[in-house]
PDB file of N, CA and C in Angstrom:
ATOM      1  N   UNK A   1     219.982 -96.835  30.903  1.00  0.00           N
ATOM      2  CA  UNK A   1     218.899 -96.066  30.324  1.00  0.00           C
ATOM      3  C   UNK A   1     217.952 -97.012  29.575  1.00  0.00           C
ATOM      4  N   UNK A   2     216.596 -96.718  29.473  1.00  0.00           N
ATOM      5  CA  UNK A   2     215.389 -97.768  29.079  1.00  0.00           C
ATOM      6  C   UNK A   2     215.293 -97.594  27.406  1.00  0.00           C
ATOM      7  N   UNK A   3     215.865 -98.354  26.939  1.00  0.00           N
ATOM      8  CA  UNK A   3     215.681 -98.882  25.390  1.00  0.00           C
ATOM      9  C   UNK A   3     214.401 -98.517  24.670  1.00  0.00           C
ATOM     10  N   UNK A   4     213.720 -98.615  25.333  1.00  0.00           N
ATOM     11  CA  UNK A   4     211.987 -98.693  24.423  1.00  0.00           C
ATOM     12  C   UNK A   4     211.064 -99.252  24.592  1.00  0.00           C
ATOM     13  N   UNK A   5     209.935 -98.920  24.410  1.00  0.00           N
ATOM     14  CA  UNK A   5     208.804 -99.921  24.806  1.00  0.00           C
ATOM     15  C   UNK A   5     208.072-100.429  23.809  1.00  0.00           C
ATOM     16  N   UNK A   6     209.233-100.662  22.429  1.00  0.00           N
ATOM     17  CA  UNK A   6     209.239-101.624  21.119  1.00  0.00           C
ATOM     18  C   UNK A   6     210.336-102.307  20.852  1.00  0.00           C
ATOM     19  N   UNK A   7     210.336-103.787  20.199  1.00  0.00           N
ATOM     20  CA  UNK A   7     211.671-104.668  20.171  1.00  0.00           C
ATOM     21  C   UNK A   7     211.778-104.382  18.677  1.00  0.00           C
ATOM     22  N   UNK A   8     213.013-104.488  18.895  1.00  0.00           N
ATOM     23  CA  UNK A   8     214.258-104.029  17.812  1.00  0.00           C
ATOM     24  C   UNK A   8     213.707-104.918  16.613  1.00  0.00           C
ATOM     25  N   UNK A   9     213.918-104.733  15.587  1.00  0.00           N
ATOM     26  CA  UNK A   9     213.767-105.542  14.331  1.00  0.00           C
ATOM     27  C   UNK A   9     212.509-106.063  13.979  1.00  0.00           C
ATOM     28  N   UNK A  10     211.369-105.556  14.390  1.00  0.00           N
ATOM     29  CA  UNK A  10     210.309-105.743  14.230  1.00  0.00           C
ATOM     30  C   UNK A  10     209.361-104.848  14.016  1.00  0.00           C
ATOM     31  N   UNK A  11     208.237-105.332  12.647  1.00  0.00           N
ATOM     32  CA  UNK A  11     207.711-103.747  12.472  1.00  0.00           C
ATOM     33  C   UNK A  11     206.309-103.982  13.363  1.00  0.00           C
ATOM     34  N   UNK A  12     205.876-102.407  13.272  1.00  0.00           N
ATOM     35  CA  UNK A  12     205.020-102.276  14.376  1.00  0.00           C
ATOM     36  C   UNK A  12     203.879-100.407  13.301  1.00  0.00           C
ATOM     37  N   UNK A  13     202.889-100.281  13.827  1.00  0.00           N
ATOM     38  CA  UNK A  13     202.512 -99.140  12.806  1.00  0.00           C
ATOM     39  C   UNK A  13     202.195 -98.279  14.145  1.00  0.00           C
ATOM     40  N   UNK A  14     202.433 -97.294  14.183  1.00  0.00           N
ATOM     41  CA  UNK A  14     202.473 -96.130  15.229  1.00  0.00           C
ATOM     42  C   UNK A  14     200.772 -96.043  15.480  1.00  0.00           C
ATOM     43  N   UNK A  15     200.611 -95.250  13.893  1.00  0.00           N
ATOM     44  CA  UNK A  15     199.102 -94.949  14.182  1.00  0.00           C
ATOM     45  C   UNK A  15     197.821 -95.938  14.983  1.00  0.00           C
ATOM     46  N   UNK A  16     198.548 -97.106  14.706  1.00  0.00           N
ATOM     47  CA  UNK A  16     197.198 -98.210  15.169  1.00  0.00           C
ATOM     48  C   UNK A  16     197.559 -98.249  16.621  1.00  0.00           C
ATOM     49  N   UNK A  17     198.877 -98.463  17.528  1.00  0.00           N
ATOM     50  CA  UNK A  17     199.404 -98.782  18.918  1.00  0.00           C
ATOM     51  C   UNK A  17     199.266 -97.381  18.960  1.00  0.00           C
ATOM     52  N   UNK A  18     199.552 -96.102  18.892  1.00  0.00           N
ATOM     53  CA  UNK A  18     199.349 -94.892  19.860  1.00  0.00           C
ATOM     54  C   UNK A  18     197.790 -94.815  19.814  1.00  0.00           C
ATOM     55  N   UNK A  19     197.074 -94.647  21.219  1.00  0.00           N
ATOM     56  CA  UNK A  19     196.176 -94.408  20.903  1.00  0.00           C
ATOM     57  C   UNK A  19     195.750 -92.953  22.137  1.00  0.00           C
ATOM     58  N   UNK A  20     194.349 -92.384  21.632  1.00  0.00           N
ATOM     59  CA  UNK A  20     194.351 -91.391  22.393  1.00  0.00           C
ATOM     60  C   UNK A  20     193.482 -91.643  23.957  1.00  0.00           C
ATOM     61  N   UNK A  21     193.968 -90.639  24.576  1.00  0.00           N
ATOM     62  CA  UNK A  21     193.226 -90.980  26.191  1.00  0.00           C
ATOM     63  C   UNK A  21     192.684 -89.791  26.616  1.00  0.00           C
ATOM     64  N   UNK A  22     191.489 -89.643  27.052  1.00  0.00           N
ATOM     65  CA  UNK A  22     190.577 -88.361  27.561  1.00  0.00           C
ATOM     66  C   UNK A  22     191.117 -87.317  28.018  1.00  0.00           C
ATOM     67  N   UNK A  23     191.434 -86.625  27.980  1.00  0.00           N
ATOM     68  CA  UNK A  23     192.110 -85.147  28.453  1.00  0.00           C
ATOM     69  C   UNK A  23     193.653 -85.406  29.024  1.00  0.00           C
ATOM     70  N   UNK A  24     194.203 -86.639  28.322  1.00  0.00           N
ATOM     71  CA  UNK A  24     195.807 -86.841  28.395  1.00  0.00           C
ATOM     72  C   UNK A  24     196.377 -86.359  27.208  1.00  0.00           C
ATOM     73  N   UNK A  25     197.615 -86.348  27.590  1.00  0.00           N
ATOM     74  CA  UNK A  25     198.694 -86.814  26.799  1.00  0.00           C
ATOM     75  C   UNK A  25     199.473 -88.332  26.606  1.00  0.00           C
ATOM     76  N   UNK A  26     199.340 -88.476  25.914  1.00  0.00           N
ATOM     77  CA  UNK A  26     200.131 -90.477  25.930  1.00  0.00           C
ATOM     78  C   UNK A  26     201.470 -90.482  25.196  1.00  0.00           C
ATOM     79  N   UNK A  27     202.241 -90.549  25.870  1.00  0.00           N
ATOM     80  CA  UNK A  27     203.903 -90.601  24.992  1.00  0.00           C
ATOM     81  C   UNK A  27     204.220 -91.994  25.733  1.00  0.00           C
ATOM     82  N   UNK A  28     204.921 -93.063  24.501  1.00  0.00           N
ATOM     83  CA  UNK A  28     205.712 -94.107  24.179  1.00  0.00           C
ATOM     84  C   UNK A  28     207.152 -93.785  23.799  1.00  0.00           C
ATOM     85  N   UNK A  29     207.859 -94.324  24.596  1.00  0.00           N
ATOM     86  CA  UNK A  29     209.381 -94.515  24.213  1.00  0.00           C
ATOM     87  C   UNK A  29     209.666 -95.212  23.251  1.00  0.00           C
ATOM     88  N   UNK A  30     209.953 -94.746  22.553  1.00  0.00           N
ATOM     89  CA  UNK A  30     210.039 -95.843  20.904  1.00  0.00           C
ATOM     90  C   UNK A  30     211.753 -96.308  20.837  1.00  0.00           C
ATOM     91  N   UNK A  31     212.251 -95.352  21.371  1.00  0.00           N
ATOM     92  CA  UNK A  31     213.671 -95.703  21.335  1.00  0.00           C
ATOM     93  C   UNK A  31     214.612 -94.667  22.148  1.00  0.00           C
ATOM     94  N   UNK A  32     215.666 -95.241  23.353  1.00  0.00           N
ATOM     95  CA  UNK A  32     216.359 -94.345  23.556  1.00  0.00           C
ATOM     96  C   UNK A  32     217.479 -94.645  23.932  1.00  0.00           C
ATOM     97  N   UNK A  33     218.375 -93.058  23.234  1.00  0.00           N
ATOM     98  CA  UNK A  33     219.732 -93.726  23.948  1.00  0.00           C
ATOM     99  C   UNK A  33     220.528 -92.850  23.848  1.00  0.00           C
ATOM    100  N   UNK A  34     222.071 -93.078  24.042  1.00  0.00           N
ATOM    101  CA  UNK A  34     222.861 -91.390  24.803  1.00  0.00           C
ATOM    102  C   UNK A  34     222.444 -90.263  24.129  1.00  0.00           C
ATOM    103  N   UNK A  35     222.628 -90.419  22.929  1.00  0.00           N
ATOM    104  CA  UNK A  35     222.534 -88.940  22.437  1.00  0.00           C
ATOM    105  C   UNK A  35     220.983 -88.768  21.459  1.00  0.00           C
ATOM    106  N   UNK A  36     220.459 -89.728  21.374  1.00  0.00           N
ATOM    107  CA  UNK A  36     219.111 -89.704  20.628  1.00  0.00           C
ATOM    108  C   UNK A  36     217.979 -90.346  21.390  1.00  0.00           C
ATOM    109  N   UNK A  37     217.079 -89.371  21.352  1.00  0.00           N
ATOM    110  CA  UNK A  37     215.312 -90.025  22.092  1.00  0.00           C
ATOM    111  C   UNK A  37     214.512 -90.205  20.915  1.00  0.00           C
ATOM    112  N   UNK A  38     213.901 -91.089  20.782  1.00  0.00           N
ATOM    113  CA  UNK A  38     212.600 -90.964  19.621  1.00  0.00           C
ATOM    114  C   UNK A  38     211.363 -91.301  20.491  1.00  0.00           C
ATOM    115  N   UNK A  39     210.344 -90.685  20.766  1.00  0.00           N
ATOM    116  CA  UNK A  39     208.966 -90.877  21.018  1.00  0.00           C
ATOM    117  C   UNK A  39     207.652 -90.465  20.025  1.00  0.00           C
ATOM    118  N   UNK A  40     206.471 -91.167  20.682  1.00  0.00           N
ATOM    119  CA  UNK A  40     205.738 -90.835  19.884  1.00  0.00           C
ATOM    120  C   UNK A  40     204.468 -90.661  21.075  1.00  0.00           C
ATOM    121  N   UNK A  41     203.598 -89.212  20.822  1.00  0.00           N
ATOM    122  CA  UNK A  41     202.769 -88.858  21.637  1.00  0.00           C
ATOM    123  C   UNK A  41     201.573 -88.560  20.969  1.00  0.00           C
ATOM    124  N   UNK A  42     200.518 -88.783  21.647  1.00  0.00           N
ATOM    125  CA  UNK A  42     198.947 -88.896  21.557  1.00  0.00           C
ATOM    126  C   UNK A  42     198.180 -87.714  22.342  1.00  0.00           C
ATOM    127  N   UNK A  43     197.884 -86.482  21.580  1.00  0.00           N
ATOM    128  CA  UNK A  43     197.269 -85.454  22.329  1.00  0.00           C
ATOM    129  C   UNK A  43     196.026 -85.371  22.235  1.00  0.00           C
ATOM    130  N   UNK A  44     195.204 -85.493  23.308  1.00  0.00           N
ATOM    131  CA  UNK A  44     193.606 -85.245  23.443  1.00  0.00           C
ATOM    132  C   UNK A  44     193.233 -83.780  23.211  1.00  0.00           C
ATOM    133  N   UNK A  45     192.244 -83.667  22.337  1.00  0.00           N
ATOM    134  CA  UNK A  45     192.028 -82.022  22.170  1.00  0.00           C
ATOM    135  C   UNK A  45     192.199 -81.406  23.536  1.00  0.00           C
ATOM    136  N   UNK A  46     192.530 -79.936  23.418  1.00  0.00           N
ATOM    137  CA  UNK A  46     192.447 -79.138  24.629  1.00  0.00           C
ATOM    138  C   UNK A  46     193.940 -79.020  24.971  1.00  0.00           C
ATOM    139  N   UNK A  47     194.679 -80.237  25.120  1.00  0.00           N
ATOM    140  CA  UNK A  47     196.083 -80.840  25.650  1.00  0.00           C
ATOM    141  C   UNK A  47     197.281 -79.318  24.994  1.00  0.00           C
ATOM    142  N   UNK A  48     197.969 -79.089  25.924  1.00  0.00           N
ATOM    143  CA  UNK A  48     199.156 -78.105  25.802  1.00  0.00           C
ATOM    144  C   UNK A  48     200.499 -79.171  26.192  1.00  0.00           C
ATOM    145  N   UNK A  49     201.100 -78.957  25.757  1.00  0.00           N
ATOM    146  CA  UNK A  49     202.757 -79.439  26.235  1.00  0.00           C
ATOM    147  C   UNK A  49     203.899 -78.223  25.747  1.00  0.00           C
ATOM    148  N   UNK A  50     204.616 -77.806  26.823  1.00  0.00           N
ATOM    149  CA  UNK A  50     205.691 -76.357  26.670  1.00  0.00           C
ATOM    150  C   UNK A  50     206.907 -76.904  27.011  1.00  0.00           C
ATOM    151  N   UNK A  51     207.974 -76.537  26.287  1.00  0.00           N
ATOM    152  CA  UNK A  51     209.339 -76.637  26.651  1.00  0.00           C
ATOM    153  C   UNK A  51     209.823 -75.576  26.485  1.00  0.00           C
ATOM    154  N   UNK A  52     210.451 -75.185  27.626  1.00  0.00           N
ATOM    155  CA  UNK A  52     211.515 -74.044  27.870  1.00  0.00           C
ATOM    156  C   UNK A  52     212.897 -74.462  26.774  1.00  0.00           C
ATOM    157  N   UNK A  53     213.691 -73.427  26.762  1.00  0.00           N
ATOM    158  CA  UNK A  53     214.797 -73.508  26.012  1.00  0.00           C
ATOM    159  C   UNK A  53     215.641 -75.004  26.620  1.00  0.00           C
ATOM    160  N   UNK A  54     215.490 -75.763  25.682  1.00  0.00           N
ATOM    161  CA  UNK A  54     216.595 -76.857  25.649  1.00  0.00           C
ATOM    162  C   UNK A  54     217.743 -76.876  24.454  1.00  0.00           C
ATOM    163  N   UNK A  55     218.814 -77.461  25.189  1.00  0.00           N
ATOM    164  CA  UNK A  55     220.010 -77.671  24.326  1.00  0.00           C
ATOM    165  C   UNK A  55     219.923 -79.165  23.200  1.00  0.00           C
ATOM    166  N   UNK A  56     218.558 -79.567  22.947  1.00  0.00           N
ATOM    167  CA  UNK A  56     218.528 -80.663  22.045  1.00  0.00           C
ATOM    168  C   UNK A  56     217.704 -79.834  20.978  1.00  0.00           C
ATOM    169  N   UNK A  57     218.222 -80.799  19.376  1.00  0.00           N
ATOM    170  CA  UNK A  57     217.656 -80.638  18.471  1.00  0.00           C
ATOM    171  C   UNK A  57     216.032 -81.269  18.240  1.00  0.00           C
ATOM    172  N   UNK A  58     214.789 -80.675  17.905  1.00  0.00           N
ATOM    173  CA  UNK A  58     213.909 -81.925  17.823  1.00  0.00           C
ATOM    174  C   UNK A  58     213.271 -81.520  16.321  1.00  0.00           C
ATOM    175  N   UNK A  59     213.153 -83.261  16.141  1.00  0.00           N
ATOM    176  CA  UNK A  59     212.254 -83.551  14.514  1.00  0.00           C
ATOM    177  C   UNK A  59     210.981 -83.852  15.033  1.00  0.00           C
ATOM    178  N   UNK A  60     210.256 -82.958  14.440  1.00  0.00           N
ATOM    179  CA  UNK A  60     208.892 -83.204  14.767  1.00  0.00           C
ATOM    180  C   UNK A  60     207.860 -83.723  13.274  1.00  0.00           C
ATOM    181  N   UNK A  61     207.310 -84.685  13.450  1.00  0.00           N
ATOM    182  CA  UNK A  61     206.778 -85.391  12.074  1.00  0.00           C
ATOM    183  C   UNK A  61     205.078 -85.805  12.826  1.00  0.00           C
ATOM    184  N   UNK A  62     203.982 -84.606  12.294  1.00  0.00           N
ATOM    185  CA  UNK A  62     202.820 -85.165  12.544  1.00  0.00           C
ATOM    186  C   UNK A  62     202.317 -86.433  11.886  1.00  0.00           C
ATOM    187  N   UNK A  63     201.623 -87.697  12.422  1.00  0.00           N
ATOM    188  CA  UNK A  63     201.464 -88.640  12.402  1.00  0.00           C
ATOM    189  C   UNK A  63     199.799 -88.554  11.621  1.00  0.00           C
ATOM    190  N   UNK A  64     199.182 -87.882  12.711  1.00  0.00           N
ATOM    191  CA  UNK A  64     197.724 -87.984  12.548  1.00  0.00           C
ATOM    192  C   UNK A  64     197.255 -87.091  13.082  1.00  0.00           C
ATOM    193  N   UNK A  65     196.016 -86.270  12.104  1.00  0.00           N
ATOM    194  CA  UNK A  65     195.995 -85.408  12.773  1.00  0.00           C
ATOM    195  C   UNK A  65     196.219 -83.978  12.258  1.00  0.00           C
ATOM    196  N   UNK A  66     195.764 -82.595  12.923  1.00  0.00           N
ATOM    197  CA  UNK A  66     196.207 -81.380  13.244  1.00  0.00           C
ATOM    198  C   UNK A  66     197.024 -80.816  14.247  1.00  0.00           C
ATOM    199  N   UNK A  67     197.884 -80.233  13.868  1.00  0.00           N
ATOM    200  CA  UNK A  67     198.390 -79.614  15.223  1.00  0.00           C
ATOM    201  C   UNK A  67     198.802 -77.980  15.346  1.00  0.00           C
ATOM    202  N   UNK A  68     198.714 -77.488  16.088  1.00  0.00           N
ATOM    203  CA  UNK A  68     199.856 -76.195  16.101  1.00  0.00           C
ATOM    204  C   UNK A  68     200.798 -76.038  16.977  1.00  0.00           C
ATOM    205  N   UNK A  69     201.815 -76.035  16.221  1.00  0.00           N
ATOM    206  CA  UNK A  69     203.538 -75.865  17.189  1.00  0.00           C
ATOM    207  C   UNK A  69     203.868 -74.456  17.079  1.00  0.00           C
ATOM    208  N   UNK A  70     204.458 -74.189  18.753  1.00  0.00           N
ATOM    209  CA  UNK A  70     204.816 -72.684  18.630  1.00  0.00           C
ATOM    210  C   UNK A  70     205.986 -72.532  18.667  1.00  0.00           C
ATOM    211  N   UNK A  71     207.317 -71.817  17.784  1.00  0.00           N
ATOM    212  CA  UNK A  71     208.168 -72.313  18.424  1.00  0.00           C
ATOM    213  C   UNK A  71     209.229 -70.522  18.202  1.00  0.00           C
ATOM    214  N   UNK A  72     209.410 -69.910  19.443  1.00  0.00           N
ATOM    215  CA  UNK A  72     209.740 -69.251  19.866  1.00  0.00           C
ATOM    216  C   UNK A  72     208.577 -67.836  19.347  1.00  0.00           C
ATOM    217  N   UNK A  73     207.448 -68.325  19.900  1.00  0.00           N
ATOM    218  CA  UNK A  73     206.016 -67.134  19.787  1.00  0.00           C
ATOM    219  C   UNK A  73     205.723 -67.303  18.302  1.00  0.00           C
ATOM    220  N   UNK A  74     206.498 -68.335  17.759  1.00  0.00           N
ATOM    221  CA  UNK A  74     205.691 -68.062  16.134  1.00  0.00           C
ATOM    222  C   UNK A  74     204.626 -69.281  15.527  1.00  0.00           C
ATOM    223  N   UNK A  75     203.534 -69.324  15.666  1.00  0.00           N
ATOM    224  CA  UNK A  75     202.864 -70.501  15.454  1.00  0.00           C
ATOM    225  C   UNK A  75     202.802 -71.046  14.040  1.00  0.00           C
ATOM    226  N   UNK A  76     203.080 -72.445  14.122  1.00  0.00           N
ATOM    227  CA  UNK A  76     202.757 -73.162  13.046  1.00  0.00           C
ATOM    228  C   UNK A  76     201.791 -74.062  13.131  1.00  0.00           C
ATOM    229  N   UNK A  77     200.779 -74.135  11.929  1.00  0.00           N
ATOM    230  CA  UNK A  77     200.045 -75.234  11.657  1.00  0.00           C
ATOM    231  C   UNK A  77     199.854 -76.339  10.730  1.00  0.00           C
ATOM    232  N   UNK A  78     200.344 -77.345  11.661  1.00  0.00           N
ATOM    233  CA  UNK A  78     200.723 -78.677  10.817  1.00  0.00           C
ATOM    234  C   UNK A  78     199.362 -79.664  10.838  1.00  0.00           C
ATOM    235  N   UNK A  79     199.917 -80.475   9.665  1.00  0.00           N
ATOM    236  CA  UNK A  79     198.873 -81.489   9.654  1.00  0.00           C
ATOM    237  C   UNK A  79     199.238 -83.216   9.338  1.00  0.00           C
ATOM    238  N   UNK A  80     199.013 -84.013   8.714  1.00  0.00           N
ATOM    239  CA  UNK A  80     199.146 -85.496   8.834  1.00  0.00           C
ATOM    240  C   UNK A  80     200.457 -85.187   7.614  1.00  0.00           C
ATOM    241  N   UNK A  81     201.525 -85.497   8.191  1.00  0.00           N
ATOM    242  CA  UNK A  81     202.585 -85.763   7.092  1.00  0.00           C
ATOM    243  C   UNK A  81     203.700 -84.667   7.327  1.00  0.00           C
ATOM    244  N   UNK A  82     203.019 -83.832   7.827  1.00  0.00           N
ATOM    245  CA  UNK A  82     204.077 -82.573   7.841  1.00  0.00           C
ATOM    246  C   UNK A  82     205.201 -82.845   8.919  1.00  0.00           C
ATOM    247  N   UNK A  83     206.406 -82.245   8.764  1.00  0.00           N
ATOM    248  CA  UNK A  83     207.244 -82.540   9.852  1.00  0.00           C
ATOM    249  C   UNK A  83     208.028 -80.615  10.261  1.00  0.00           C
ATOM    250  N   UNK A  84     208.607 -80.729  10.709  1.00  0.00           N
ATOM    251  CA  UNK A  84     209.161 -79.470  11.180  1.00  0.00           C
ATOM    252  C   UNK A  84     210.843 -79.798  12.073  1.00  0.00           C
ATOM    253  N   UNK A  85     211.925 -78.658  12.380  1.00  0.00           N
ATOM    254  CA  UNK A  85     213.104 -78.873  12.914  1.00  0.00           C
ATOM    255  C   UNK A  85     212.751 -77.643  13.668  1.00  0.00           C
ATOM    256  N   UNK A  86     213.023 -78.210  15.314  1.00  0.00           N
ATOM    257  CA  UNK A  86     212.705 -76.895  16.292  1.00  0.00           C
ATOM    258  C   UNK A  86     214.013 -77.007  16.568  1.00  0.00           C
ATOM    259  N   UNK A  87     214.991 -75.926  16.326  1.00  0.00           N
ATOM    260  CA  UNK A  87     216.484 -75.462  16.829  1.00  0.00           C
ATOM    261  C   UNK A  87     216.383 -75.800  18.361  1.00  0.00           C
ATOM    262  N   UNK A  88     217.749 -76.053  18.743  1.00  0.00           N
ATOM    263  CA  UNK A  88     218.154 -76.157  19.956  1.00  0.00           C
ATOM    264  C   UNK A  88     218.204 -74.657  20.383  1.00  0.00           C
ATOM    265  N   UNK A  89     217.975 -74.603  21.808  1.00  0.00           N
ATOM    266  CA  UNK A  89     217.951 -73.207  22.345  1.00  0.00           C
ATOM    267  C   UNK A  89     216.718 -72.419  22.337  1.00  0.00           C
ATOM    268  N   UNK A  90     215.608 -73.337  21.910  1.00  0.00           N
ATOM    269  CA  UNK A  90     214.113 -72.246  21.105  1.00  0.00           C
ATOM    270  C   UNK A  90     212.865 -73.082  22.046  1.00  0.00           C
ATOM    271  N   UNK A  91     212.237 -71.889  22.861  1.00  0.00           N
ATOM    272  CA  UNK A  91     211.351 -72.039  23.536  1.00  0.00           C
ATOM    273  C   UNK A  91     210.155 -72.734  22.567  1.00  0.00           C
ATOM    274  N   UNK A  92     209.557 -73.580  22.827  1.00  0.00           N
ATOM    275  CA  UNK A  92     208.481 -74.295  22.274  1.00  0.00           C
ATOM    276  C   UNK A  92     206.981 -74.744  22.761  1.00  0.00           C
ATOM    277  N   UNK A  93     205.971 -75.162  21.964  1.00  0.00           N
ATOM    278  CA  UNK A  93     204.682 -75.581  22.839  1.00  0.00           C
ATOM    279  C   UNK A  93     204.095 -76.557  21.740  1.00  0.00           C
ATOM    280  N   UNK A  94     203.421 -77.596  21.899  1.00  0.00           N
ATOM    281  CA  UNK A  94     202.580 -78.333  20.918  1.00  0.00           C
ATOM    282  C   UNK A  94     201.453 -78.264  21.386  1.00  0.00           C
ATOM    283  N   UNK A  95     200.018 -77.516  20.540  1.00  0.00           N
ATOM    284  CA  UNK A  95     198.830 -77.197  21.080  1.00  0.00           C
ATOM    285  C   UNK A  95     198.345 -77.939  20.485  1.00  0.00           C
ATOM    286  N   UNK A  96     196.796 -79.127  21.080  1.00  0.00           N
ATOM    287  CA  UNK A  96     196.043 -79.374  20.373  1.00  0.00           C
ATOM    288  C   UNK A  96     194.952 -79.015  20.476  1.00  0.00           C
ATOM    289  N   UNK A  97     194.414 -78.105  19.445  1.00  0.00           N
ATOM    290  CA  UNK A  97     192.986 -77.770  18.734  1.00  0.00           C
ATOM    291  C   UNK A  97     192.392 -78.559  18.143  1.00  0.00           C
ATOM    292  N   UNK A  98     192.849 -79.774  17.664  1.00  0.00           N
ATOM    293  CA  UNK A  98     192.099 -80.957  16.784  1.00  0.00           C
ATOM    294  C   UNK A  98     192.692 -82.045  17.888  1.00  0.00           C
ATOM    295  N   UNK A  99     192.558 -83.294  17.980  1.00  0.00           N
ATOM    296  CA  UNK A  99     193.680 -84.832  18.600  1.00  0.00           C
ATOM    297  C   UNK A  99     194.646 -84.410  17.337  1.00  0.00           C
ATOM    298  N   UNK A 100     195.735 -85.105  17.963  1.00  0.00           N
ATOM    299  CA  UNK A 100     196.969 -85.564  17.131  1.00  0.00           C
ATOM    300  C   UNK A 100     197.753 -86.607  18.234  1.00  0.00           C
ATOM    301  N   UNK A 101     198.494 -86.641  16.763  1.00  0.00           N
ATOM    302  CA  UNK A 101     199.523 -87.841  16.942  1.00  0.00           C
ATOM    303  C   UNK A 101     200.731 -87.376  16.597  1.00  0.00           C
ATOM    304  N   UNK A 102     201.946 -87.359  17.011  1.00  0.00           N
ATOM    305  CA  UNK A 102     203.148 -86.958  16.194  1.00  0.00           C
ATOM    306  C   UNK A 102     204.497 -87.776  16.760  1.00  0.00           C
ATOM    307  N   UNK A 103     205.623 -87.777  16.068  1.00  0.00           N
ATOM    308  CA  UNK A 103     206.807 -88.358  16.278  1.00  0.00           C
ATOM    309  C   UNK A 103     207.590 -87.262  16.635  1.00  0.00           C
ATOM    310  N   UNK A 104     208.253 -87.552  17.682  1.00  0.00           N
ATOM    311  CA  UNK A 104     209.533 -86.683  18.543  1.00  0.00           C
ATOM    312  C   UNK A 104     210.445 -87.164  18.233  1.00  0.00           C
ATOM    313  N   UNK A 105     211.773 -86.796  17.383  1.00  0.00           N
ATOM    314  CA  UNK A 105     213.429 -87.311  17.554  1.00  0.00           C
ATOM    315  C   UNK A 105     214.108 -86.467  18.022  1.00  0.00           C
ATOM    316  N   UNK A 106     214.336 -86.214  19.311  1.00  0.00           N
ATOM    317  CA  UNK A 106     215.414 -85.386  20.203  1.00  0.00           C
ATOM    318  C   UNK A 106     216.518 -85.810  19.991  1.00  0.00           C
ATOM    319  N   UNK A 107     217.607 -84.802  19.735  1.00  0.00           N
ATOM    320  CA  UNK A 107     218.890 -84.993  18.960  1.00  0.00           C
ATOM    321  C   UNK A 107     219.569 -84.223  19.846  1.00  0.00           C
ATOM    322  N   UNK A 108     220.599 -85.147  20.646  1.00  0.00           N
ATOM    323  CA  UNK A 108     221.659 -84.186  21.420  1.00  0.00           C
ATOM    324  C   UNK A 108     223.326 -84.127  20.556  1.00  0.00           C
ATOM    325  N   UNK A 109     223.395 -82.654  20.813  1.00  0.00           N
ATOM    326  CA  UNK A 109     224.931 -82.411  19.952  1.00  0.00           C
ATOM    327  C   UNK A 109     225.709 -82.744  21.348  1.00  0.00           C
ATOM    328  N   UNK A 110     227.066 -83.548  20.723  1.00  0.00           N
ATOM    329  CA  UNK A 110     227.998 -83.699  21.695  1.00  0.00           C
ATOM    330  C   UNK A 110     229.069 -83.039  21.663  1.00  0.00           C
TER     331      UNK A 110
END
């Protein structure tokens, strides 16, 4: 499985390396491995991303930015600093109405 597309022991600042791309989404593997993913993604206004019910935990920590997370039909609106815990099992969406930036830690229970 692919480690990351950052070396270990070295600092690095999210906000300056994520950057945004015209009507993408941009996600970096920051780190991965059996039971934990950490990424970090770059949403161009307009940009939707949906997850159906998964069996992982995720930490969600906005970076930069506005966002609204839906997470099982109930919307939240976050902003630069805020973080949130979407339960395992809970349908989800990250909308952007403003760009953002945010950190993903997918947490699998074993």
């Amino acid at each position: 499985m692919e480690k990351g597309e950052f070396e270990e022991s070295k600092t690095f600042n999210l906000a300056d390396i994520l950057e945004f791309n015209s009507n993408a989404i941009v996600v970096k593997n920051i780190s991965v491995q059996n039971n934990c993913v950490i990424q970090a993604f770059a949403f161009d206004f307009g940009k939707v991303l949906s997850h159906n019910e998964s069996p992982f935990v995720r930490f969600i920590h906005i970076i930069e930015g506005k966002a609204e997370v839906v997470i099982n039909g109930n919307s939240t609106f976050m902003r630069s600093g805020d973080s949130i815990i979407i339960p395992a099992f809970t349908p989800c969406s990250f909308e952007a109405n403003h760009k953002f930036k945010m950190l993903c830690t997918t947490i699998q229970n074993e």
